[in-house]
Protein backbone atom coordinates (compact mmCIF):
# COMPACT_ATOMS: atom_id res chain seq x y z
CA UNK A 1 24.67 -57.13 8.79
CA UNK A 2 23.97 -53.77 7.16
CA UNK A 3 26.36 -51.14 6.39
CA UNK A 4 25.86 -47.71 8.50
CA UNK A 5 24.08 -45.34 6.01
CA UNK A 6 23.42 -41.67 8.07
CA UNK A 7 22.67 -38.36 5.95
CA UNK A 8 25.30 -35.99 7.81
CA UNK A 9 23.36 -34.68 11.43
CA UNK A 10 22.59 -30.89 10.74
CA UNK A 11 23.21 -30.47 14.63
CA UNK A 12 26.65 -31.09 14.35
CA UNK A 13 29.54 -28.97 13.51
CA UNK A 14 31.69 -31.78 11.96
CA UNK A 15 31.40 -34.73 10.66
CA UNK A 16 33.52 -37.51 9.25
CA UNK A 17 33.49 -40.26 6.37
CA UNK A 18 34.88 -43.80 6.34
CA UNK A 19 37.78 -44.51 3.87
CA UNK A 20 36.62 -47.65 2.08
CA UNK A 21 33.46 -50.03 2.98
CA UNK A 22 32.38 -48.45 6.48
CA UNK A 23 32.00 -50.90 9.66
CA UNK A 24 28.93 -53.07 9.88
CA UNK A 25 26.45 -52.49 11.95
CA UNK A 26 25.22 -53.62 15.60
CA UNK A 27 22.59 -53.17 17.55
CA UNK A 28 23.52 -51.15 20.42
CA UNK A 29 21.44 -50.35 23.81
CA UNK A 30 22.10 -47.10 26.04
CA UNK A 31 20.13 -46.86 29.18
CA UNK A 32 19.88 -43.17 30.07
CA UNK A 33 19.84 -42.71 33.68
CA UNK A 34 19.90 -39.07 33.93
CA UNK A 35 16.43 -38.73 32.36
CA UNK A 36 14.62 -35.43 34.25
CA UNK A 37 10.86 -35.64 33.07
CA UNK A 38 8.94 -38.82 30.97
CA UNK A 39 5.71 -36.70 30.19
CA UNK A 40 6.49 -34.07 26.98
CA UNK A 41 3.81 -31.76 26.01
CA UNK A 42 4.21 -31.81 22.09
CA UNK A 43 2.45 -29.16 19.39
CA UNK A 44 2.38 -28.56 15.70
CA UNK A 45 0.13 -27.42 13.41
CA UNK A 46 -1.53 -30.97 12.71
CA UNK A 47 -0.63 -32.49 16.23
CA UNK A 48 -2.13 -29.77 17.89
CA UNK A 49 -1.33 -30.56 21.86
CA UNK A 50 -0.61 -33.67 23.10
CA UNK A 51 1.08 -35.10 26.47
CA UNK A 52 3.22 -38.08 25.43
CA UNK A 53 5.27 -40.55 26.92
CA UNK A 54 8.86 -42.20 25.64
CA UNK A 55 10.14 -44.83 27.25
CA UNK A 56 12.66 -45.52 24.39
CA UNK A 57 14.64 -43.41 21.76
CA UNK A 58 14.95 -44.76 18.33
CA UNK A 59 13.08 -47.86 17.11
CA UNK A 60 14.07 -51.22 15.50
CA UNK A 61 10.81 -51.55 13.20
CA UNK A 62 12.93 -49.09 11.03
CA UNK A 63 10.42 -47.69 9.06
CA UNK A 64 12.04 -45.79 6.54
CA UNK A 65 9.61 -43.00 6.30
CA UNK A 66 9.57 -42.69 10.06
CA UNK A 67 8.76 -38.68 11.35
CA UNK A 68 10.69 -39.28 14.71
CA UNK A 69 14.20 -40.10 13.19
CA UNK A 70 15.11 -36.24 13.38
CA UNK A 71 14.66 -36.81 17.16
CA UNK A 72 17.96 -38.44 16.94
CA UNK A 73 19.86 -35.83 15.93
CA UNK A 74 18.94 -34.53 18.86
CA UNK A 75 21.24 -36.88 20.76
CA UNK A 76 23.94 -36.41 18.16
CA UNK A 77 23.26 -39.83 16.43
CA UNK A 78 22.38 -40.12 12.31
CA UNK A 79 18.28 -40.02 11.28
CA UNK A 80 19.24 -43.11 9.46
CA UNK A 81 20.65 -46.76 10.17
CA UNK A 82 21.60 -45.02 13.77
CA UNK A 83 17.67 -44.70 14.84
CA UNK A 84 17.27 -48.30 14.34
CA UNK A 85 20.51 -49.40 15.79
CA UNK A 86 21.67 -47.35 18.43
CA UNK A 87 18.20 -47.16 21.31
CA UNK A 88 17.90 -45.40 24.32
CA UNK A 89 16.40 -46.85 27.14
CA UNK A 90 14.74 -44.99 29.85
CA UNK A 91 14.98 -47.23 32.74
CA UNK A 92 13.60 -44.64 35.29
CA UNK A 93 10.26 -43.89 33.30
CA UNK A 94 8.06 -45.27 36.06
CA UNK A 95 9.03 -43.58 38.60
CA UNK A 96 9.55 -40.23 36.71
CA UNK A 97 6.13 -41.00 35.83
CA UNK A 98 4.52 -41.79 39.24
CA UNK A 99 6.13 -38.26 40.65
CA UNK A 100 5.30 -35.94 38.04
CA UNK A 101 1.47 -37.16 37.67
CA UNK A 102 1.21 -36.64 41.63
CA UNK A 103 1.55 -32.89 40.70
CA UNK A 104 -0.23 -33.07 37.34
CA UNK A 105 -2.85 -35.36 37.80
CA UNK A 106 -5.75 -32.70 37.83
CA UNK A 107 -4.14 -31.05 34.65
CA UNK A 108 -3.88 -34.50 32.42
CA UNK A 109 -6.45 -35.27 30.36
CA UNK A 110 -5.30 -38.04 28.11
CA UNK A 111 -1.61 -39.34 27.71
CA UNK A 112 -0.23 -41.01 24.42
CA UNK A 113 2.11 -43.65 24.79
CA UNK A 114 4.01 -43.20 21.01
CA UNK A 115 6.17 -39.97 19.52
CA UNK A 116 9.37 -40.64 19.54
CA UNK A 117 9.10 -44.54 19.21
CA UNK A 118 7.05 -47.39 19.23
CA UNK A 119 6.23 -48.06 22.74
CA UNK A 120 6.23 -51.59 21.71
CA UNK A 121 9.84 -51.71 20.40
CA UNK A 122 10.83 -55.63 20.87
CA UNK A 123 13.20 -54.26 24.13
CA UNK A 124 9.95 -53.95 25.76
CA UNK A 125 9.22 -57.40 26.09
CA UNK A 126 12.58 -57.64 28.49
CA UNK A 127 12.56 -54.12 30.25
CA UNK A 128 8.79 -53.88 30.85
CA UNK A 129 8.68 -50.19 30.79
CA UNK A 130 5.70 -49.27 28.77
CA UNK A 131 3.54 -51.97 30.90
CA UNK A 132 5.14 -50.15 34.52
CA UNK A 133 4.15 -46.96 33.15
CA UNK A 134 0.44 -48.16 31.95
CA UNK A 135 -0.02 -50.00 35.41
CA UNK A 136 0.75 -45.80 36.75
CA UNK A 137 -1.93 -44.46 34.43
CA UNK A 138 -4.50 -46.96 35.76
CA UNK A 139 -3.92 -46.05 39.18
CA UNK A 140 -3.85 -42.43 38.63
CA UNK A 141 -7.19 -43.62 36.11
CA UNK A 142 -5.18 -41.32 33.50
CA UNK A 143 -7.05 -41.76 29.74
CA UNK A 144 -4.63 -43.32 27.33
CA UNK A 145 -4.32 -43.74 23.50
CA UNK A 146 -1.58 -46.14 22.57
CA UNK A 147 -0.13 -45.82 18.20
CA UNK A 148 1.94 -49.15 17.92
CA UNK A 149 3.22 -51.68 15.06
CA UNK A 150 3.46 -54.37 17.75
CA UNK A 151 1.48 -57.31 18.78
CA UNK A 152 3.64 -57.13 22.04
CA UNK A 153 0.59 -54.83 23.21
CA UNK A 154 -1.33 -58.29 23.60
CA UNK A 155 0.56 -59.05 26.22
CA UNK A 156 -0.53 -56.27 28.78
CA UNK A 157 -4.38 -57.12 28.32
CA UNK A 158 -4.89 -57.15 31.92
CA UNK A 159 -3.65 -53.43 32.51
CA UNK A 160 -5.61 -52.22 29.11
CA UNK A 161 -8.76 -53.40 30.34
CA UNK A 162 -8.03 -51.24 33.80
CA UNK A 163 -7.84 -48.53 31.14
CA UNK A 164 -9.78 -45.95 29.42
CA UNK A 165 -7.82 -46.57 26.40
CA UNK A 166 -7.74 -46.94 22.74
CA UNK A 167 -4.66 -48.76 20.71
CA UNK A 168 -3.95 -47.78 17.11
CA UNK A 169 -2.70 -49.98 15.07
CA UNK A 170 -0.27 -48.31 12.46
CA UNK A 171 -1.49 -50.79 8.89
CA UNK A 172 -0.16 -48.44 6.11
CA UNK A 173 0.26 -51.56 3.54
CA UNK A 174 -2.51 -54.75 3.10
CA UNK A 175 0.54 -57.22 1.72
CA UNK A 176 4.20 -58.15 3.74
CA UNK A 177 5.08 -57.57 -0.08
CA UNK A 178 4.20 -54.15 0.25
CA UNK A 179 4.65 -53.76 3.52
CA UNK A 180 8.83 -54.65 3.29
CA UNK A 181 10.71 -52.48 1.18
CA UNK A 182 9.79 -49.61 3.79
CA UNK A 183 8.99 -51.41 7.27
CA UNK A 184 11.75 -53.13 7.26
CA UNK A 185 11.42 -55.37 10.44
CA UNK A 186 8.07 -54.28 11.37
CA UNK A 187 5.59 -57.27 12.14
CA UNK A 188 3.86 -57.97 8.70
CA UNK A 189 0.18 -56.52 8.28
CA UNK A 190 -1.83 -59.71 9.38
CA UNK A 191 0.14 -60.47 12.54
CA UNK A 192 -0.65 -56.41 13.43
CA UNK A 193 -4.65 -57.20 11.98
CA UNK A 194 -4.49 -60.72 14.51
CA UNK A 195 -3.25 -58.50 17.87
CA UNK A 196 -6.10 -55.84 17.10
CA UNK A 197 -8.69 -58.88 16.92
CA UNK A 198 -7.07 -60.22 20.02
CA UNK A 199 -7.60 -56.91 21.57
CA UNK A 200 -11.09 -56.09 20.42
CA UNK A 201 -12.91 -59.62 21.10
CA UNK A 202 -11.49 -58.40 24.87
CA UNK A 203 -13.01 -55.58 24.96
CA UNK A 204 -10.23 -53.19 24.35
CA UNK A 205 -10.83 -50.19 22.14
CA UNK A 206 -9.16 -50.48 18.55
CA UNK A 207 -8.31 -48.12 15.33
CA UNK A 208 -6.17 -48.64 12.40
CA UNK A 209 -3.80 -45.93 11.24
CA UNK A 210 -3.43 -45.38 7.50
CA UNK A 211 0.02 -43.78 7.26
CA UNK A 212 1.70 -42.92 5.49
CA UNK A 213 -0.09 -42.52 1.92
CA UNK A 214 2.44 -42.91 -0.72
CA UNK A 215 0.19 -42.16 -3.79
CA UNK A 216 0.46 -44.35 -6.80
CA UNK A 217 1.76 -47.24 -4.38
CA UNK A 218 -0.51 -48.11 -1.69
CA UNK A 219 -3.82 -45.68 -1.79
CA UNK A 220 -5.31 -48.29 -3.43
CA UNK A 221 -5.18 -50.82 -0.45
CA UNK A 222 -7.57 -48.07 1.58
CA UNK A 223 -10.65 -50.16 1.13
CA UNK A 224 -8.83 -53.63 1.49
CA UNK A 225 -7.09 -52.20 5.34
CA UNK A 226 -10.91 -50.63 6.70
CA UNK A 227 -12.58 -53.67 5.45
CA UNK A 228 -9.53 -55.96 7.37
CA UNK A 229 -9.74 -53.74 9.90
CA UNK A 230 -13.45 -53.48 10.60
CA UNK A 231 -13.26 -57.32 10.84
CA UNK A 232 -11.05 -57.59 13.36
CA UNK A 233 -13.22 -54.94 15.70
CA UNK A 234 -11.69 -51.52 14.99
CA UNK A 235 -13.87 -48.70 15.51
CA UNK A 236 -11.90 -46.03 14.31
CA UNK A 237 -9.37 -45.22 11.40
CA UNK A 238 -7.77 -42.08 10.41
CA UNK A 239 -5.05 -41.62 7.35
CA UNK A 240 -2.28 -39.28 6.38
CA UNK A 241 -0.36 -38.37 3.53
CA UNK A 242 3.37 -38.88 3.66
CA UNK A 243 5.78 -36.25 4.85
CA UNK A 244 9.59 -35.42 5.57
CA UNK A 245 10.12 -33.01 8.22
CA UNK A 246 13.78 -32.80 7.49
CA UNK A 247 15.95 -33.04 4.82
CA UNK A 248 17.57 -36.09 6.68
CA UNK A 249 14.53 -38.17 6.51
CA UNK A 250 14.38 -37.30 3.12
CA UNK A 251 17.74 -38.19 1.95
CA UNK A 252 17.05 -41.18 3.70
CA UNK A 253 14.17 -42.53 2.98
CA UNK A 254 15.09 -41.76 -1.19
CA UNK A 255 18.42 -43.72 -0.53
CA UNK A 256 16.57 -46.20 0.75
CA UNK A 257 13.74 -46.14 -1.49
CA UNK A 258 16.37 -46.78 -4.40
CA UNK A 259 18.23 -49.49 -3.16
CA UNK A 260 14.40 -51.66 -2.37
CA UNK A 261 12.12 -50.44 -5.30
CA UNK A 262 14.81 -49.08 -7.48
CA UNK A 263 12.23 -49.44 -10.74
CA UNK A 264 9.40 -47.82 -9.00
CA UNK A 265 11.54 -44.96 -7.47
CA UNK A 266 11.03 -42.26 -10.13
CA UNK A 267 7.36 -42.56 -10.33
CA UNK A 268 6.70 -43.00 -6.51
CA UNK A 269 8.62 -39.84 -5.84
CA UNK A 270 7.46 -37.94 -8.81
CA UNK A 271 3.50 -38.35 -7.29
CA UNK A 272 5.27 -36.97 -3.93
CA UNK A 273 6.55 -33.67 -5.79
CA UNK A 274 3.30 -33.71 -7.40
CA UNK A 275 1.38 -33.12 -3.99
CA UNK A 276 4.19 -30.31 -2.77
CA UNK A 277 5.11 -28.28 -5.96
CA UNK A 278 7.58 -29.72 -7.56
CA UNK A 279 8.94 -30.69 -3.86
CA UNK A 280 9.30 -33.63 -1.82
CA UNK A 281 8.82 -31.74 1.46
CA UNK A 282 5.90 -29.48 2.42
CA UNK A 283 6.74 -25.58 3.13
CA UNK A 284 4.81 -25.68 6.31
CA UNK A 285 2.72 -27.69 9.22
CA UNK A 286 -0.54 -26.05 7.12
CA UNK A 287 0.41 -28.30 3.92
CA UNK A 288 2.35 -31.36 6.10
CA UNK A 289 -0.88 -33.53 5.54
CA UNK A 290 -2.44 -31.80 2.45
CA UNK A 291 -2.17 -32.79 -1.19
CA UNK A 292 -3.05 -30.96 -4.05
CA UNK A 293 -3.93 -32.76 -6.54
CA UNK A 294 -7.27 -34.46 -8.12
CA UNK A 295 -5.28 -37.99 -6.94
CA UNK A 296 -4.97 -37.00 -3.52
CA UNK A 297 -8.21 -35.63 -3.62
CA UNK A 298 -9.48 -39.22 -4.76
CA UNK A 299 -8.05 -41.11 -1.86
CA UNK A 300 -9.96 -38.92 0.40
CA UNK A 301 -12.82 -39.46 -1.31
CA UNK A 302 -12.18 -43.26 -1.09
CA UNK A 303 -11.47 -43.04 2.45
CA UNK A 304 -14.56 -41.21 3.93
CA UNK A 305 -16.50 -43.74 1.15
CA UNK A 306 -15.24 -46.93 2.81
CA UNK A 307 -15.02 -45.48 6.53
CA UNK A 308 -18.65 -44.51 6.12
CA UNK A 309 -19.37 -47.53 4.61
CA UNK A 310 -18.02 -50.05 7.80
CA UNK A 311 -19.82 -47.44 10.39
CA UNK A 312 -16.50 -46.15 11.99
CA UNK A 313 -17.19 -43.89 14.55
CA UNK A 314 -15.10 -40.62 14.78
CA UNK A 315 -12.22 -40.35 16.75
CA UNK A 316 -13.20 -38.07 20.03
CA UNK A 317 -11.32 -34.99 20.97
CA UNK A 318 -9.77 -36.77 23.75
CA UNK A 319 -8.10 -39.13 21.48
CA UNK A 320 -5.18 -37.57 19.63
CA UNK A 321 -5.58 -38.79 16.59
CA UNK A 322 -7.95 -35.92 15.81
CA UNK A 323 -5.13 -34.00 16.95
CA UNK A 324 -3.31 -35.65 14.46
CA UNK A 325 -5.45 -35.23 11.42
CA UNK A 326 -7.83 -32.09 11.00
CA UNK A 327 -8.28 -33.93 7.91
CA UNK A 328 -11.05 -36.08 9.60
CA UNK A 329 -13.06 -32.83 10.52
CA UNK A 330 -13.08 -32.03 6.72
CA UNK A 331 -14.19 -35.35 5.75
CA UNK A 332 -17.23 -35.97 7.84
């Protein structure tokens, strides 16, 4: 069991420490039954507008650098062991799906399954949600894009191919090795590289996501991940450069960062402050995923080399990675 490690939640007034060692902790599940709406419009600088769909809160992958651990907060929980141990279930998500796309059909262009979570959390495999609420897109024949760490998405094959959709595959990291000391139960790399073969020899549109970029750690793997992906069928990739949107996911993901790579610390977080002047956040959504230096530079150079190399088509408008990354319009 792990020890409960939380940077204090800026949305609360008080808070309070534990005298001595602190409880372990346990995975806990809340189902939230009061849930009014499923589909969020979303926007920020580099998102640009998106309709998204959460059937969970929090996420057991863990991922230390995770964006969506301020969402937490939100709930009054911690950005840090609480995201991956305290979920929220939305057991009504079909339905509140079903009833609001009966008024919003005509206005819904695309829907992304994966914001606040991984739609493919390993609760999914019991509760079903995210496979209820894809069987409601294909009867409403709503576009889809799906971001996931999960080979659970294998398993709902036979609503995908009822789908216009395309699954990204989140591969930051070509080695478990690698991979570990910040996905910390995330399915290694190869299991996620053997679901997006799985999906592609059925016909099932694929990309690979290359985020985050931690300079000096795992830009060099960009030509190993397009070539691994390209093999197993992907079409598209797109890549971004790590970020904290709060100081919680900061303190976080340093405290973290010390206790799994404690030699490599100093130098991996020195190349961050690099990119941001001297910081390790950016000022604003403009610089979120920019670098400045002649290294980041490189890695985009490396990127549009070996994604021009494999023949990966660009990701469409109506996909939201482009959405994500105005960084691809730059590179091509």
């Amino acid at each position: 069991m792990r020890y409960i490690q939380n940077p204090p939640n800026p949305y609360l007034k008080y808070s309070s420490e534990f005298l001595g060692e602190p409880s372990a902790t346990k995975l806990e599940i809340y189902e939230e039954t009061n849930t009014k709406k499923i589909i969020t419009k979303a926007f920020s600088a580099d998102f640009g507008h998106r309709y998204t769909v959460n059937c969970y809160r929090g996420c057991i992958h863990a991922c230390t650098y995770c964006f969506a651990r301020q969402y937490h907060e939100y709930l009054g929980y911690g950005a840090g062991t609480d995201f991956e141990t305290k979920i929220v279930v939305k057991p009504n998500a079909p339905t509140l799906l079903r009833n609001e796309l009966k008024k919003t059909r005509d206005k819904m262009n695309h829907l992304d399954f994966s914001f606040a979570t991984d739609p493919y959390l390993p609760l999914e495999a019991s509760y079903e949600l995210t496979r209820k609420c894809l069987e409601i897109c294909a009867e409403f024949r709503v576009p889809v894009g799906i971001i996931t760490k999960s080979p659970l998405v294998t398993r709902d094959l036979d609503i995908l191919k009822k789908l216009d959709v395309t699954v990204f595959f989140s591969i930051p990291f070509s080695t478990t090795e690698k991979s570990k000391p910040f996905e910390l139960y995330t399915p290694i790399p190869d299991v996620r590289f053997r679901a997006m073969k799985i999906l592609t020899e059925n016909g099932i549109k694929c990309g690979i996501g290359i985020a985050p970029i931690i300079l000096g750690y795992n830009d060099s793997d960009i030509p190993v991940l397009l070539q691994k992906a390209r093999d197993s069928g992907a079409t598209k990739a797109f890549m971004s450069l790590i970020h904290f949107d709060t100081d919680s996911i900061e303190n976080y993901f340093v405290q973290r960062l010390r206790e799994k790579l404690p030699t490599k610390t100093d130098k991996i977080l020195n190349h961050i402050r690099r990119e941001r002047d001297g910081n390790l956040r950016h000022k604003n959504y403009h610089e979120r995923n920019s670098g400045k230096t002649e290294e980041w530079k490189t890695a985009v150079r490396l990127f549009e080399l070996n994604f021009k190399r494999l023949g990966f088509e660009r990701v469409q408008k109506s996909e939201a990675i482009e959405k994500v990354l105005p960084l691809q319009q730059k590179l091509f």
